[in-house]
PDB file of N, CA and C in Angstrom:
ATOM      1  N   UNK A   1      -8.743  -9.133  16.801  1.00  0.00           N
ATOM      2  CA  UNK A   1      -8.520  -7.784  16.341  1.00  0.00           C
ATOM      3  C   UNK A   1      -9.769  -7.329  15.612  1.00  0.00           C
ATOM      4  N   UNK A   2     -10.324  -5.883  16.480  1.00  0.00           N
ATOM      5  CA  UNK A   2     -11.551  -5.659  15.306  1.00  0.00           C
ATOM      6  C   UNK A   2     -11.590  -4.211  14.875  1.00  0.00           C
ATOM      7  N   UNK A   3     -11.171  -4.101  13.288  1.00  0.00           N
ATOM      8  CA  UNK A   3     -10.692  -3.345  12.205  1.00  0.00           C
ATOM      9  C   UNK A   3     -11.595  -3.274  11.239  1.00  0.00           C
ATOM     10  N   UNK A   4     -12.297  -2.196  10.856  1.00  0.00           N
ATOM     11  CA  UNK A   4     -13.444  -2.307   9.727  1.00  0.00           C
ATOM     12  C   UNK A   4     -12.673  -1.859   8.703  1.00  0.00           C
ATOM     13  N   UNK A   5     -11.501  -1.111   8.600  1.00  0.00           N
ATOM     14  CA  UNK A   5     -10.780  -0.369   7.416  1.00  0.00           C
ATOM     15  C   UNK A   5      -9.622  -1.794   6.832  1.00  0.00           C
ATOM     16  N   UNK A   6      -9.651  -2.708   5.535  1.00  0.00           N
ATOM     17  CA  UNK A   6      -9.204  -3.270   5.350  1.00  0.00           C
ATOM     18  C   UNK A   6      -7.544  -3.260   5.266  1.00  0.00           C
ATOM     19  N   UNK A   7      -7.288  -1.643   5.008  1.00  0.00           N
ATOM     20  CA  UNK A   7      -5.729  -1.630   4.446  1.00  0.00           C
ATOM     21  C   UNK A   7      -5.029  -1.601   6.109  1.00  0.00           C
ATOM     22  N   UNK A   8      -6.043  -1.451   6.807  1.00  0.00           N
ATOM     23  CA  UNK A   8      -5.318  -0.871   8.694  1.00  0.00           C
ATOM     24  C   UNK A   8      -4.985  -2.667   8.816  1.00  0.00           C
ATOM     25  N   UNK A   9      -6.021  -3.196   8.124  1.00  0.00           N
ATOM     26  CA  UNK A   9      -6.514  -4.740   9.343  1.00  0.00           C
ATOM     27  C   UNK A   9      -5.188  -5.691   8.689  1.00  0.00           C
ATOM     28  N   UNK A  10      -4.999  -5.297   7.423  1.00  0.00           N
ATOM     29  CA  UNK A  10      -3.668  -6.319   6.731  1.00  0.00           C
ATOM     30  C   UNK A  10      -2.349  -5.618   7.829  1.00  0.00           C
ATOM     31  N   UNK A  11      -2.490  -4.522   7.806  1.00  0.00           N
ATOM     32  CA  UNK A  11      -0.536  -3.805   8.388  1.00  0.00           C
ATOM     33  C   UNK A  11      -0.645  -4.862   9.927  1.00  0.00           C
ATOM     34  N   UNK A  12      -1.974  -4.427  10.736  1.00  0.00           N
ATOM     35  CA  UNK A  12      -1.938  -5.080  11.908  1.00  0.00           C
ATOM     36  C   UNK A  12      -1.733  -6.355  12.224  1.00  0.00           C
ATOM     37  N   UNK A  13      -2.552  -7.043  11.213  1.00  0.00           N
ATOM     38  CA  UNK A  13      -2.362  -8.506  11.055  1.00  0.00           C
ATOM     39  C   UNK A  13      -1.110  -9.072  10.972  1.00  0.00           C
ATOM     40  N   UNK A  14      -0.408  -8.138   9.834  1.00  0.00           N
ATOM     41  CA  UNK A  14       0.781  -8.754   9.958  1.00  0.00           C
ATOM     42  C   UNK A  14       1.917  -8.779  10.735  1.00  0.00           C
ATOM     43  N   UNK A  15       1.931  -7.320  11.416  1.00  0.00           N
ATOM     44  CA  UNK A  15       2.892  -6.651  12.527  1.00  0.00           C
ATOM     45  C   UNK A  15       2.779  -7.819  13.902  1.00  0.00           C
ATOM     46  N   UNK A  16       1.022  -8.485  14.190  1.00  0.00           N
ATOM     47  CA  UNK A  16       1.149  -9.254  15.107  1.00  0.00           C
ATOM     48  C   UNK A  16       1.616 -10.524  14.644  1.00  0.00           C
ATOM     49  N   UNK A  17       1.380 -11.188  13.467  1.00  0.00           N
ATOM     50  CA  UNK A  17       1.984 -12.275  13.365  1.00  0.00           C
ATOM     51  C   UNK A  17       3.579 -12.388  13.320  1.00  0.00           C
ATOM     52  N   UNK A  18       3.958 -11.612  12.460  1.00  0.00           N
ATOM     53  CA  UNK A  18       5.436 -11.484  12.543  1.00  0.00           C
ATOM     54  C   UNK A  18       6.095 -11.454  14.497  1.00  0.00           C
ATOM     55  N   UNK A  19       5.150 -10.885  14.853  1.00  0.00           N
ATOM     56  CA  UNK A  19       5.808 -10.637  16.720  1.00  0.00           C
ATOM     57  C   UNK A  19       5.559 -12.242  17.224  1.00  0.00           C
ATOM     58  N   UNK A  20       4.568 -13.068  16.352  1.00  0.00           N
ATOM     59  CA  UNK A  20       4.322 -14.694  17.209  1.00  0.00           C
ATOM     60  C   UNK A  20       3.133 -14.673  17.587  1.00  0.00           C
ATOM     61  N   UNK A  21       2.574 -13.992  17.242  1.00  0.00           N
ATOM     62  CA  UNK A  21       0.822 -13.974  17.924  1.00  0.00           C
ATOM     63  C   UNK A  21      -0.290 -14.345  16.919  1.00  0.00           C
ATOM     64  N   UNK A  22      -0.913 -15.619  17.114  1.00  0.00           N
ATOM     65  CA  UNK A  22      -2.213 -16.240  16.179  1.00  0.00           C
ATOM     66  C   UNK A  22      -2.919 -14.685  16.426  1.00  0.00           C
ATOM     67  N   UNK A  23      -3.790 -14.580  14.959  1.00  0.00           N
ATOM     68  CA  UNK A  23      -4.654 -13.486  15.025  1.00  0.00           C
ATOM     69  C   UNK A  23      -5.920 -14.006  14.825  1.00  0.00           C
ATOM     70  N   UNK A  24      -7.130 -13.637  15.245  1.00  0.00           N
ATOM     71  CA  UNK A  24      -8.120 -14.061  14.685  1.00  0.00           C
ATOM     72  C   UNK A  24      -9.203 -12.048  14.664  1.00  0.00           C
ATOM     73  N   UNK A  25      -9.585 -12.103  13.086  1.00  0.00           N
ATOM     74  CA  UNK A  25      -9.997 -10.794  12.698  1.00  0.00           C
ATOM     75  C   UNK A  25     -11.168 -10.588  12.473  1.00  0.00           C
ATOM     76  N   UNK A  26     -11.791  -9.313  13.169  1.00  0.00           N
ATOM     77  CA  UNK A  26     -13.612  -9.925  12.778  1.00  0.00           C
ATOM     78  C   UNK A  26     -13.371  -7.812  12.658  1.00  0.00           C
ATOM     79  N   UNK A  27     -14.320  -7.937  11.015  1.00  0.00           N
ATOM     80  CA  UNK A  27     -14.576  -6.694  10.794  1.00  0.00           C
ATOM     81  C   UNK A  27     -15.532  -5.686  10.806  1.00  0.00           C
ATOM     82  N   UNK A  28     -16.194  -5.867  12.107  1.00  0.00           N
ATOM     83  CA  UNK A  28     -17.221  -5.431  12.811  1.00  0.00           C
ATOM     84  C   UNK A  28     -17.285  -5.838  14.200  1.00  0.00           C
ATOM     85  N   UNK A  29     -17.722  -4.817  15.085  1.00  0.00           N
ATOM     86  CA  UNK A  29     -18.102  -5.223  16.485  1.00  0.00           C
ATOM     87  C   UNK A  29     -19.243  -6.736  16.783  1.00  0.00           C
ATOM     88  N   UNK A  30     -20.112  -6.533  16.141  1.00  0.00           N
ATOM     89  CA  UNK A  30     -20.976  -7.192  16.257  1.00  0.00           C
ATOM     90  C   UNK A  30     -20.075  -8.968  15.879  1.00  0.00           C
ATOM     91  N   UNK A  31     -19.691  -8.974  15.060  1.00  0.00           N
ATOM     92  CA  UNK A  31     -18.970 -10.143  14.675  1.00  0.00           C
ATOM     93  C   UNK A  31     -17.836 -10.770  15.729  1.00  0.00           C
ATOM     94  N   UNK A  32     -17.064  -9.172  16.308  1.00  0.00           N
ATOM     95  CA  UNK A  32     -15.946  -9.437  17.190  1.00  0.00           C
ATOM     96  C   UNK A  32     -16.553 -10.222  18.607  1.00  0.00           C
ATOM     97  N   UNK A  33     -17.606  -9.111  19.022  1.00  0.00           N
ATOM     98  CA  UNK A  33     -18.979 -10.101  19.884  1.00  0.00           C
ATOM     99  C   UNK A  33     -18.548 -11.191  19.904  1.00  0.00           C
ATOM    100  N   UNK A  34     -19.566 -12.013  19.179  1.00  0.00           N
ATOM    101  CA  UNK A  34     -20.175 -13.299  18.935  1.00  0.00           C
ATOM    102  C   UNK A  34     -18.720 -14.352  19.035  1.00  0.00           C
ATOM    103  N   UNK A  35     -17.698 -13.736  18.586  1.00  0.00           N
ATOM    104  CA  UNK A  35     -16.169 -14.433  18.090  1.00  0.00           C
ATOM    105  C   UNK A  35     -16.035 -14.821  19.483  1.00  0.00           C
ATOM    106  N   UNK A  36     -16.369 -13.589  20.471  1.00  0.00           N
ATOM    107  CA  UNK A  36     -15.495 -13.548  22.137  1.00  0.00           C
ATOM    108  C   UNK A  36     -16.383 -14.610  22.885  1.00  0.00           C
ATOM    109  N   UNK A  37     -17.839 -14.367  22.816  1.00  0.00           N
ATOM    110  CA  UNK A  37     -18.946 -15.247  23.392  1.00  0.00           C
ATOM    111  C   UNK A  37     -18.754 -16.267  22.963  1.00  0.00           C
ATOM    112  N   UNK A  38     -18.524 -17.085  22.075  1.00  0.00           N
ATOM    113  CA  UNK A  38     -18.576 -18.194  21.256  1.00  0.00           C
ATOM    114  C   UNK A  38     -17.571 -19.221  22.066  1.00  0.00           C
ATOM    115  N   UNK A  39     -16.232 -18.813  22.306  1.00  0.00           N
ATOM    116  CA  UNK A  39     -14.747 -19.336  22.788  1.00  0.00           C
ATOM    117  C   UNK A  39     -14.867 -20.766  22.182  1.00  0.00           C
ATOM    118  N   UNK A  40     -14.832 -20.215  20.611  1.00  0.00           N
ATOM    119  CA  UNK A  40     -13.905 -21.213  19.709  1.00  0.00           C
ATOM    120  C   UNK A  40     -12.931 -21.347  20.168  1.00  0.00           C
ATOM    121  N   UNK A  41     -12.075 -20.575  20.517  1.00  0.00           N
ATOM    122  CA  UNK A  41     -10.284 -20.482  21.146  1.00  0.00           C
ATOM    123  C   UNK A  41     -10.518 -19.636  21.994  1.00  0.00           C
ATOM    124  N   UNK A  42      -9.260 -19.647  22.872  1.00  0.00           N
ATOM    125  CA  UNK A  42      -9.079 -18.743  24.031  1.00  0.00           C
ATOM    126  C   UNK A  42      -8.228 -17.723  23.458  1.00  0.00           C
ATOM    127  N   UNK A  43      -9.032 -16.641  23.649  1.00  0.00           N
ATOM    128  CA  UNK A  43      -8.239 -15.189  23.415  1.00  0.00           C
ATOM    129  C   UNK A  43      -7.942 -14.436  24.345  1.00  0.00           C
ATOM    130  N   UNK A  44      -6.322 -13.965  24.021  1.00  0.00           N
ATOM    131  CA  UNK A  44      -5.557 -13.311  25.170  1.00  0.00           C
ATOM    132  C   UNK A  44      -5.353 -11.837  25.167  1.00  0.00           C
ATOM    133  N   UNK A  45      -5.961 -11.420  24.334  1.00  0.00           N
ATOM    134  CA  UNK A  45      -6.211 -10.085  24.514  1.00  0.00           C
ATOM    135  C   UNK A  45      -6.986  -9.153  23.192  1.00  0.00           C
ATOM    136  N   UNK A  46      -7.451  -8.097  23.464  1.00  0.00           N
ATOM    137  CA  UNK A  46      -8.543  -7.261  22.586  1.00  0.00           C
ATOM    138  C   UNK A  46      -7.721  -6.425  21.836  1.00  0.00           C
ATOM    139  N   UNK A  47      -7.525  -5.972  20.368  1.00  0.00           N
ATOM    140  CA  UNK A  47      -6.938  -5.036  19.651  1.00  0.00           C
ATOM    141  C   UNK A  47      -8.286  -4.504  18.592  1.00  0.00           C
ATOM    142  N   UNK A  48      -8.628  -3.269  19.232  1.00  0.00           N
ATOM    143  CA  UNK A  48      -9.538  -3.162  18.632  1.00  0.00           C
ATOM    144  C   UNK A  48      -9.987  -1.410  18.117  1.00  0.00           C
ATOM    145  N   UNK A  49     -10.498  -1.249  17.091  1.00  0.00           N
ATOM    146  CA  UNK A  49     -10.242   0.475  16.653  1.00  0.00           C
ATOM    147  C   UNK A  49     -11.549   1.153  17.479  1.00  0.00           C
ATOM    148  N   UNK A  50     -11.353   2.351  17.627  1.00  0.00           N
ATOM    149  CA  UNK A  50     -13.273   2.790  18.074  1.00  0.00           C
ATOM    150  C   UNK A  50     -13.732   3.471  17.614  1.00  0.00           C
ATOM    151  N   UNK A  51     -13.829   3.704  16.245  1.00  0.00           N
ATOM    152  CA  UNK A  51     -15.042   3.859  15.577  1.00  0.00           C
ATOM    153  C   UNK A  51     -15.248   2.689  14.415  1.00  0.00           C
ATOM    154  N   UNK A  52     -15.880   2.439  14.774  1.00  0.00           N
ATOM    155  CA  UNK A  52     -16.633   1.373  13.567  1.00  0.00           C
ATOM    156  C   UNK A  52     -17.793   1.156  13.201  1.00  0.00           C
ATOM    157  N   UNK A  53     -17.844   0.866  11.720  1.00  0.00           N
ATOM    158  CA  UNK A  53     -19.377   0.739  11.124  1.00  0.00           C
ATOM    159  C   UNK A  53     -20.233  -0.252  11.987  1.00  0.00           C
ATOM    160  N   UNK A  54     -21.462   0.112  12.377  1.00  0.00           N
ATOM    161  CA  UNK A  54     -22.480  -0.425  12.837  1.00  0.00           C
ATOM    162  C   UNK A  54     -23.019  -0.217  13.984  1.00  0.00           C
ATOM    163  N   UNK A  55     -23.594  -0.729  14.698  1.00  0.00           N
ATOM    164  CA  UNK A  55     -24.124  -0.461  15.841  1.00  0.00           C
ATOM    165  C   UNK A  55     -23.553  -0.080  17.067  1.00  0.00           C
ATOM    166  N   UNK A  56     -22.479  -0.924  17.117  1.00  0.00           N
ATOM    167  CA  UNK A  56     -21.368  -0.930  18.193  1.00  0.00           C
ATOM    168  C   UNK A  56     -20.166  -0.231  18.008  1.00  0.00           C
ATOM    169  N   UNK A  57     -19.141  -0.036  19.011  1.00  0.00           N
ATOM    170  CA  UNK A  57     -18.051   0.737  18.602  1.00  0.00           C
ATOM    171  C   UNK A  57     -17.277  -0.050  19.449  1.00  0.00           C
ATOM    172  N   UNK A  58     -16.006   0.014  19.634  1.00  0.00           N
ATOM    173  CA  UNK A  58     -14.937  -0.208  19.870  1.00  0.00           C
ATOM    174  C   UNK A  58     -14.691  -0.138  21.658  1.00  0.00           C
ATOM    175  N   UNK A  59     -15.366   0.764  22.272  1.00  0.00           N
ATOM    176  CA  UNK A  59     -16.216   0.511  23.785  1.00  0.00           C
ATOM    177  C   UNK A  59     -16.636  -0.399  24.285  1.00  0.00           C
ATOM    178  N   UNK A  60     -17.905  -0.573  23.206  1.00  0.00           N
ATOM    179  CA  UNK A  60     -18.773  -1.603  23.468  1.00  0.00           C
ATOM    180  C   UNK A  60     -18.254  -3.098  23.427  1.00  0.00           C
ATOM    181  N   UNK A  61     -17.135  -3.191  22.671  1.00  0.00           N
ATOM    182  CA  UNK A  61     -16.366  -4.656  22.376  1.00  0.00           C
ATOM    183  C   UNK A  61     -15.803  -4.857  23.508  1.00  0.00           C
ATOM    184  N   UNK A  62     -15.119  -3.562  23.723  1.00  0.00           N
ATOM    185  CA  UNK A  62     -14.542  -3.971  25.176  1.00  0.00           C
ATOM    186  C   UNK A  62     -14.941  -4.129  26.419  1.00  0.00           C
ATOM    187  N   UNK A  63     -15.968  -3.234  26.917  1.00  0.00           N
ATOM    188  CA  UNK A  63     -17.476  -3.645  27.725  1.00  0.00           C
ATOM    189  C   UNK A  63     -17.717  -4.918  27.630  1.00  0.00           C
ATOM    190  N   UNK A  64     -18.137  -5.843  26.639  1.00  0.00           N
ATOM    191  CA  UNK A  64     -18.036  -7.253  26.446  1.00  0.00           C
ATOM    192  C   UNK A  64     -16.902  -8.199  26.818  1.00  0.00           C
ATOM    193  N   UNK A  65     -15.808  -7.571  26.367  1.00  0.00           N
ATOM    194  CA  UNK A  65     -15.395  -8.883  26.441  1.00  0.00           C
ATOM    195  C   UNK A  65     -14.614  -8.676  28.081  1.00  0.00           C
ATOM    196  N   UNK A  66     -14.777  -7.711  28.671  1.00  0.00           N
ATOM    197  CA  UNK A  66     -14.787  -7.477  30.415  1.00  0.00           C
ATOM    198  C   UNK A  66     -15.442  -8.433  30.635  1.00  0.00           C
ATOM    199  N   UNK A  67     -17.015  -8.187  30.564  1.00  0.00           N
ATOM    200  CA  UNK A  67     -18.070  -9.210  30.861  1.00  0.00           C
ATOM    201  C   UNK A  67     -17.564 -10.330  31.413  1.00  0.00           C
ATOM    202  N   UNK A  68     -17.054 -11.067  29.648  1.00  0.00           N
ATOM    203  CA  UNK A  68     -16.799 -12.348  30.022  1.00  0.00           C
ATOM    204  C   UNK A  68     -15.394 -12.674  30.670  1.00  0.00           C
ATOM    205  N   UNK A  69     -14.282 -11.339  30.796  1.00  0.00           N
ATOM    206  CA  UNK A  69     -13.044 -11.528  31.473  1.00  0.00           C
ATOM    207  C   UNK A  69     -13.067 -10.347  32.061  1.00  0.00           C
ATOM    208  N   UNK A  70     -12.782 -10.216  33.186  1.00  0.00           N
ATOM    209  CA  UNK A  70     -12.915  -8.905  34.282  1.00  0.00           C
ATOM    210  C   UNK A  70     -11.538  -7.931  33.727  1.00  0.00           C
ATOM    211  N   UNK A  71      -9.961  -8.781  33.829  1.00  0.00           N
ATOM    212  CA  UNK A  71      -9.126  -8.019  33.516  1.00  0.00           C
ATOM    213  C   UNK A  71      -8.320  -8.503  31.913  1.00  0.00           C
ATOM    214  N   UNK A  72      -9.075  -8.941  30.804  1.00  0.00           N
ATOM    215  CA  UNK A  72      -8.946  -8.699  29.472  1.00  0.00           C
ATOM    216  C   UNK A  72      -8.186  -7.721  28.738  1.00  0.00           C
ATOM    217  N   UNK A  73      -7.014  -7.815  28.833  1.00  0.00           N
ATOM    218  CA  UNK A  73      -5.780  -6.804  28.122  1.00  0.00           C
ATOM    219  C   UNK A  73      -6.516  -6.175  26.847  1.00  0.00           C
ATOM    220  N   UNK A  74      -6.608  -5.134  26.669  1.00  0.00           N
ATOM    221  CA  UNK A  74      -7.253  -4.082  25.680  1.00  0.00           C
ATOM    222  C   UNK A  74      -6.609  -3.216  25.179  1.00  0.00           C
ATOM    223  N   UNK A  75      -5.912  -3.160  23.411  1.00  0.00           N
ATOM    224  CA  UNK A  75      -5.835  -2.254  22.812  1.00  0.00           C
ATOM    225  C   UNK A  75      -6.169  -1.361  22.033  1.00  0.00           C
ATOM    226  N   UNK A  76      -6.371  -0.417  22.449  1.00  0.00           N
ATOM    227  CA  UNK A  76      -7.772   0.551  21.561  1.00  0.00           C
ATOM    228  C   UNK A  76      -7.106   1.126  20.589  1.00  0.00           C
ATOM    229  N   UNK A  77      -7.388   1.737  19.513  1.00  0.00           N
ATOM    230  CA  UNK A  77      -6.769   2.299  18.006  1.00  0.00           C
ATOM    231  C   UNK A  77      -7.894   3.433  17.550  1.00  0.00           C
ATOM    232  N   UNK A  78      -7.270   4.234  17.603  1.00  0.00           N
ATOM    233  CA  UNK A  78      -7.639   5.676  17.152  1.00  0.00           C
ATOM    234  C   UNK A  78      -7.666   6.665  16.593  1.00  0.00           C
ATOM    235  N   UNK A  79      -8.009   7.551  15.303  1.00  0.00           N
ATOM    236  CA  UNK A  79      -7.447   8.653  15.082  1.00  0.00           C
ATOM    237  C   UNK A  79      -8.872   9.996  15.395  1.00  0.00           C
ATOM    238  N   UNK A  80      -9.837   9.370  16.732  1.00  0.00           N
ATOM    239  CA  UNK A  80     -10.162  10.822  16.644  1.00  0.00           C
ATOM    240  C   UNK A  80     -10.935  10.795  17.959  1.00  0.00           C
ATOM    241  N   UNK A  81     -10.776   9.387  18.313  1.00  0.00           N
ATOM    242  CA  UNK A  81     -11.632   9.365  19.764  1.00  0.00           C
ATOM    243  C   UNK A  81     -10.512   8.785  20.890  1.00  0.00           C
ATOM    244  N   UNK A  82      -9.534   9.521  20.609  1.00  0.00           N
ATOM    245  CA  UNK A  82      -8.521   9.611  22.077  1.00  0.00           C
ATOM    246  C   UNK A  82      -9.110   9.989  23.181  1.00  0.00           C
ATOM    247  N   UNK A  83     -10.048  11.828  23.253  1.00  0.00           N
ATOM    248  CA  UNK A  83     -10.073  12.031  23.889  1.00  0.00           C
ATOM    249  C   UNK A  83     -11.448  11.440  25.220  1.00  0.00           C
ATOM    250  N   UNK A  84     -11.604  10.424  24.671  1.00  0.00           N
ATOM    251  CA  UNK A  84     -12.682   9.752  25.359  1.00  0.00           C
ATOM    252  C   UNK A  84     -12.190   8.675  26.015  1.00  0.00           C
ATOM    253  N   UNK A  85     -11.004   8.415  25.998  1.00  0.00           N
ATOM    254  CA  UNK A  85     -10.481   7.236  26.526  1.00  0.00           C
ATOM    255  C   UNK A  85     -10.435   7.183  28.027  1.00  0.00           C
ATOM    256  N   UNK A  86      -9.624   8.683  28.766  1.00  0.00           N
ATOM    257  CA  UNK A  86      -9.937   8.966  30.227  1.00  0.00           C
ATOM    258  C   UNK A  86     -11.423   8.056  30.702  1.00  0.00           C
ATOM    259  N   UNK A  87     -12.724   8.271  30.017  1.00  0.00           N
ATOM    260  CA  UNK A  87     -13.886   8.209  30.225  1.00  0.00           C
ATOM    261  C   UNK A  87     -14.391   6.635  29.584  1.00  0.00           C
ATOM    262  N   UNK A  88     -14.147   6.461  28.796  1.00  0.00           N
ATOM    263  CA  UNK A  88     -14.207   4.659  28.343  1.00  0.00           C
ATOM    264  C   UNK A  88     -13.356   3.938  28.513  1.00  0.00           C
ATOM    265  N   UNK A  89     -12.223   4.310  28.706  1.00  0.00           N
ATOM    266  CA  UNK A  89     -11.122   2.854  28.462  1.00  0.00           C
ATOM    267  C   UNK A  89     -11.029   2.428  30.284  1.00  0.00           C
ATOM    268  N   UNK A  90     -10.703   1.217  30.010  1.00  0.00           N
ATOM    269  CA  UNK A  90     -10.751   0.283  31.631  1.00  0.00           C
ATOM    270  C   UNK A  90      -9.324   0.361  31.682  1.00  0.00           C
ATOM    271  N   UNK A  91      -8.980  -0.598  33.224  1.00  0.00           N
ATOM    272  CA  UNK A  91      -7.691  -0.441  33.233  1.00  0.00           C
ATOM    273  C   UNK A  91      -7.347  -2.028  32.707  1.00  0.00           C
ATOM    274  N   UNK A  92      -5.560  -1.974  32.655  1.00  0.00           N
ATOM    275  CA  UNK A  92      -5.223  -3.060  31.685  1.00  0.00           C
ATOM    276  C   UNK A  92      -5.494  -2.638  30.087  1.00  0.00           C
ATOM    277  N   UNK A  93      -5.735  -1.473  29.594  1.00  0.00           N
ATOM    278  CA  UNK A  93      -5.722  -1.027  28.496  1.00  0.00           C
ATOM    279  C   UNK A  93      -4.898  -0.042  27.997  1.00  0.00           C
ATOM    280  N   UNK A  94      -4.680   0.403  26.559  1.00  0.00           N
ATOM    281  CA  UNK A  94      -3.347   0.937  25.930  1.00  0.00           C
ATOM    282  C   UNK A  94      -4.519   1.413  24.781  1.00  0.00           C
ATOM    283  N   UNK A  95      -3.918   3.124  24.554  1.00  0.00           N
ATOM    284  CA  UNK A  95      -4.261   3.776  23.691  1.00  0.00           C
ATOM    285  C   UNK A  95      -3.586   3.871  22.772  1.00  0.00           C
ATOM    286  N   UNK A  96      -3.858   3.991  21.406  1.00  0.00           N
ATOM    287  CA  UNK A  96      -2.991   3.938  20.672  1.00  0.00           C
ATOM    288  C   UNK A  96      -3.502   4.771  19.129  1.00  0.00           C
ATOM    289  N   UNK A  97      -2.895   6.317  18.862  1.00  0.00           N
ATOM    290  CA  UNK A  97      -3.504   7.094  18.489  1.00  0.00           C
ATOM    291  C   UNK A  97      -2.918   6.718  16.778  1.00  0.00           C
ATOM    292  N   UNK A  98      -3.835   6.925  15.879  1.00  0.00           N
ATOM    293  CA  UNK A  98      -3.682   6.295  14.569  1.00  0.00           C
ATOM    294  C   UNK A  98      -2.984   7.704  13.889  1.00  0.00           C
ATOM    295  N   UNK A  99      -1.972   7.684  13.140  1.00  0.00           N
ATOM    296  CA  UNK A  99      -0.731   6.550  12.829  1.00  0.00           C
ATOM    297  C   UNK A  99      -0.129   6.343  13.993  1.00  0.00           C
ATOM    298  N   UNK A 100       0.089   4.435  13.865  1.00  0.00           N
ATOM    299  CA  UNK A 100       1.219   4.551  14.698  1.00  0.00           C
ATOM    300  C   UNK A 100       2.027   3.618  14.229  1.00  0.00           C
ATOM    301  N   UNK A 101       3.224   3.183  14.691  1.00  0.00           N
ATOM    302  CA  UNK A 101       4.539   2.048  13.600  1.00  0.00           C
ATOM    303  C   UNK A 101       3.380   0.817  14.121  1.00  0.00           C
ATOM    304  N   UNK A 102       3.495  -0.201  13.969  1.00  0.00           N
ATOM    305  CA  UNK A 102       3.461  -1.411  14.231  1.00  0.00           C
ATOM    306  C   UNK A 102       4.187  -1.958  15.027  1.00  0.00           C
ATOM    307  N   UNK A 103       5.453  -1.695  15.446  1.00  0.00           N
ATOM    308  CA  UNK A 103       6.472  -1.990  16.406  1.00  0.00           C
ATOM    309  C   UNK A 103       5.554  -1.696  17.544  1.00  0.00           C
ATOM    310  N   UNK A 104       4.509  -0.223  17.844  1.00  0.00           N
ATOM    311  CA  UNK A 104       4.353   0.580  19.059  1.00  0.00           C
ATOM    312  C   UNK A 104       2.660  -0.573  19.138  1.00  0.00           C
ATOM    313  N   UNK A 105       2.329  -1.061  18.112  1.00  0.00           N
ATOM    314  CA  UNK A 105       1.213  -1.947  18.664  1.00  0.00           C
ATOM    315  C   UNK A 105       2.214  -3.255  19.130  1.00  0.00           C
ATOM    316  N   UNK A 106       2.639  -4.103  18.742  1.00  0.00           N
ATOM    317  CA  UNK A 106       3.433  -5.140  19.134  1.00  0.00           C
ATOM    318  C   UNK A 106       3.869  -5.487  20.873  1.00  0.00           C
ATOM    319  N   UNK A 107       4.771  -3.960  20.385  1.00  0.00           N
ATOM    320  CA  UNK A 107       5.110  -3.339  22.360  1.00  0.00           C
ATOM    321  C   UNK A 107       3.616  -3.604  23.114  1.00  0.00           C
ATOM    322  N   UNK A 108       2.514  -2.498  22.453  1.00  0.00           N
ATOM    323  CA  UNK A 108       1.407  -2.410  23.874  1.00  0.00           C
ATOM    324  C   UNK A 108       0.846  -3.998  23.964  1.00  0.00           C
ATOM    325  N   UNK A 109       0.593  -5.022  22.909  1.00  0.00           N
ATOM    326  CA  UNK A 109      -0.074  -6.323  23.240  1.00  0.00           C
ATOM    327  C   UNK A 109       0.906  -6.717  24.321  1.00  0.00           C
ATOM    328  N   UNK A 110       2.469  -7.117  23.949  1.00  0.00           N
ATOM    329  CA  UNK A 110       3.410  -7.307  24.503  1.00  0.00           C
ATOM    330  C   UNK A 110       3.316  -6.863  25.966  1.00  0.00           C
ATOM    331  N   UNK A 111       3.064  -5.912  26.335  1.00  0.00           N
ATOM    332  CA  UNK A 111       3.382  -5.309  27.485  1.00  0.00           C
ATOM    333  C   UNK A 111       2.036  -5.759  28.428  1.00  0.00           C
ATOM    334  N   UNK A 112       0.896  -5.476  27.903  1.00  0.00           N
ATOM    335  CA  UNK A 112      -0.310  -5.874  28.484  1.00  0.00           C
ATOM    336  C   UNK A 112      -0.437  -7.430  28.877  1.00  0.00           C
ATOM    337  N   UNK A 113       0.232  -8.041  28.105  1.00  0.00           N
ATOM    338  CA  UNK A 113       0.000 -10.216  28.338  1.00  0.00           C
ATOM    339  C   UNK A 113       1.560 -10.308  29.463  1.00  0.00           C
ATOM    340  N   UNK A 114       2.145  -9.468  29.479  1.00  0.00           N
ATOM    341  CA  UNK A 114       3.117  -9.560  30.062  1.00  0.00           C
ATOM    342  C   UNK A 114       3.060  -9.072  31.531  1.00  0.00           C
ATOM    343  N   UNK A 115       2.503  -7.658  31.518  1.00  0.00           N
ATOM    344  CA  UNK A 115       1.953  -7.554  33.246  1.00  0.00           C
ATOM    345  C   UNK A 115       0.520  -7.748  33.851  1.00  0.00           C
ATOM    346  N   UNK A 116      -0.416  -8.947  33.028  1.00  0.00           N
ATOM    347  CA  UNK A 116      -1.117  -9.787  33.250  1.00  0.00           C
ATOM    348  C   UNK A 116      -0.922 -10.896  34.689  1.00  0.00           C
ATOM    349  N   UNK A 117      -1.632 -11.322  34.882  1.00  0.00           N
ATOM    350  CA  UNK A 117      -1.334 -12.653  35.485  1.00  0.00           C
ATOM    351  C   UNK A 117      -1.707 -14.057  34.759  1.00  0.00           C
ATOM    352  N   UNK A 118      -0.745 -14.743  35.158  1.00  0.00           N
ATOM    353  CA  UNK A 118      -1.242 -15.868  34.058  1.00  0.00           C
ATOM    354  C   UNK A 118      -2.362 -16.772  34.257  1.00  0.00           C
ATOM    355  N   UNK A 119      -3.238 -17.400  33.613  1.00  0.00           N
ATOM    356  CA  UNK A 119      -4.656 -17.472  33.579  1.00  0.00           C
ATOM    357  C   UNK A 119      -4.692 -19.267  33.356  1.00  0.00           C
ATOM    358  N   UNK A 120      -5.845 -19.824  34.080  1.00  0.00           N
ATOM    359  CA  UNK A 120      -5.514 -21.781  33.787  1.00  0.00           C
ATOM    360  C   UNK A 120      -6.035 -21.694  33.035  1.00  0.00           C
TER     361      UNK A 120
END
């Protein structure tokens, strides 16, 4: 999950753990990067906001971690760059316009690992 706003990154964190899902949180693109390239662990899908401090944005994470997985379940988080999603977001991805419950992120990870195919 990559969240630069701390009070967003605790609600999310917890909404996914409570659903059963290990989180691992990097609060910058650049960090989320290196996390995906690295494959300390295998990660099953991207929850990630798009605008964020630094170089990279929330695109670009996902551009990456395509790279290294062609169809990489992607949830994007937003309160002002929806309308760019037509134009950046891949498929296998879920928009998700800021506020939203935590239940409605839960559902989109949920739904995305679910009409996935399963991976060795």
């Amino acid at each position: 999950m990559v969240e630069d706003d701390p009070e967003i990154q605790v609600i999310v964190e917890d909404a996914l753990k409570e659903a059963g899902f290990e989180t691992a949180i990097a609060p910058s693109a650049e960090e989320a990067v290196t996390l995906l390239k690295g494959k300390v662990m295998t990660y099953r899908a991207l929850v990630t906001d798009i605008n964020l401090k630094g170089r990279m944005n929330g695109w670009e994470v996902a551009k990456q971690a395509r790279q290294i997985e062609p169809d990489f379940p992607i949830v994007y988080m937003t309160g002002a760059a929806a309308d760019d999603w037509t134009s950046h977001g891949v498929p296998n991805s879920i928009l998700l316009v800021k506020p939203f419950a935590p239940a409605q992120l839960v559902t989109a990870v949920s739904n995305l690992l679910n009409a996935g195919t399963p991976t060795s």
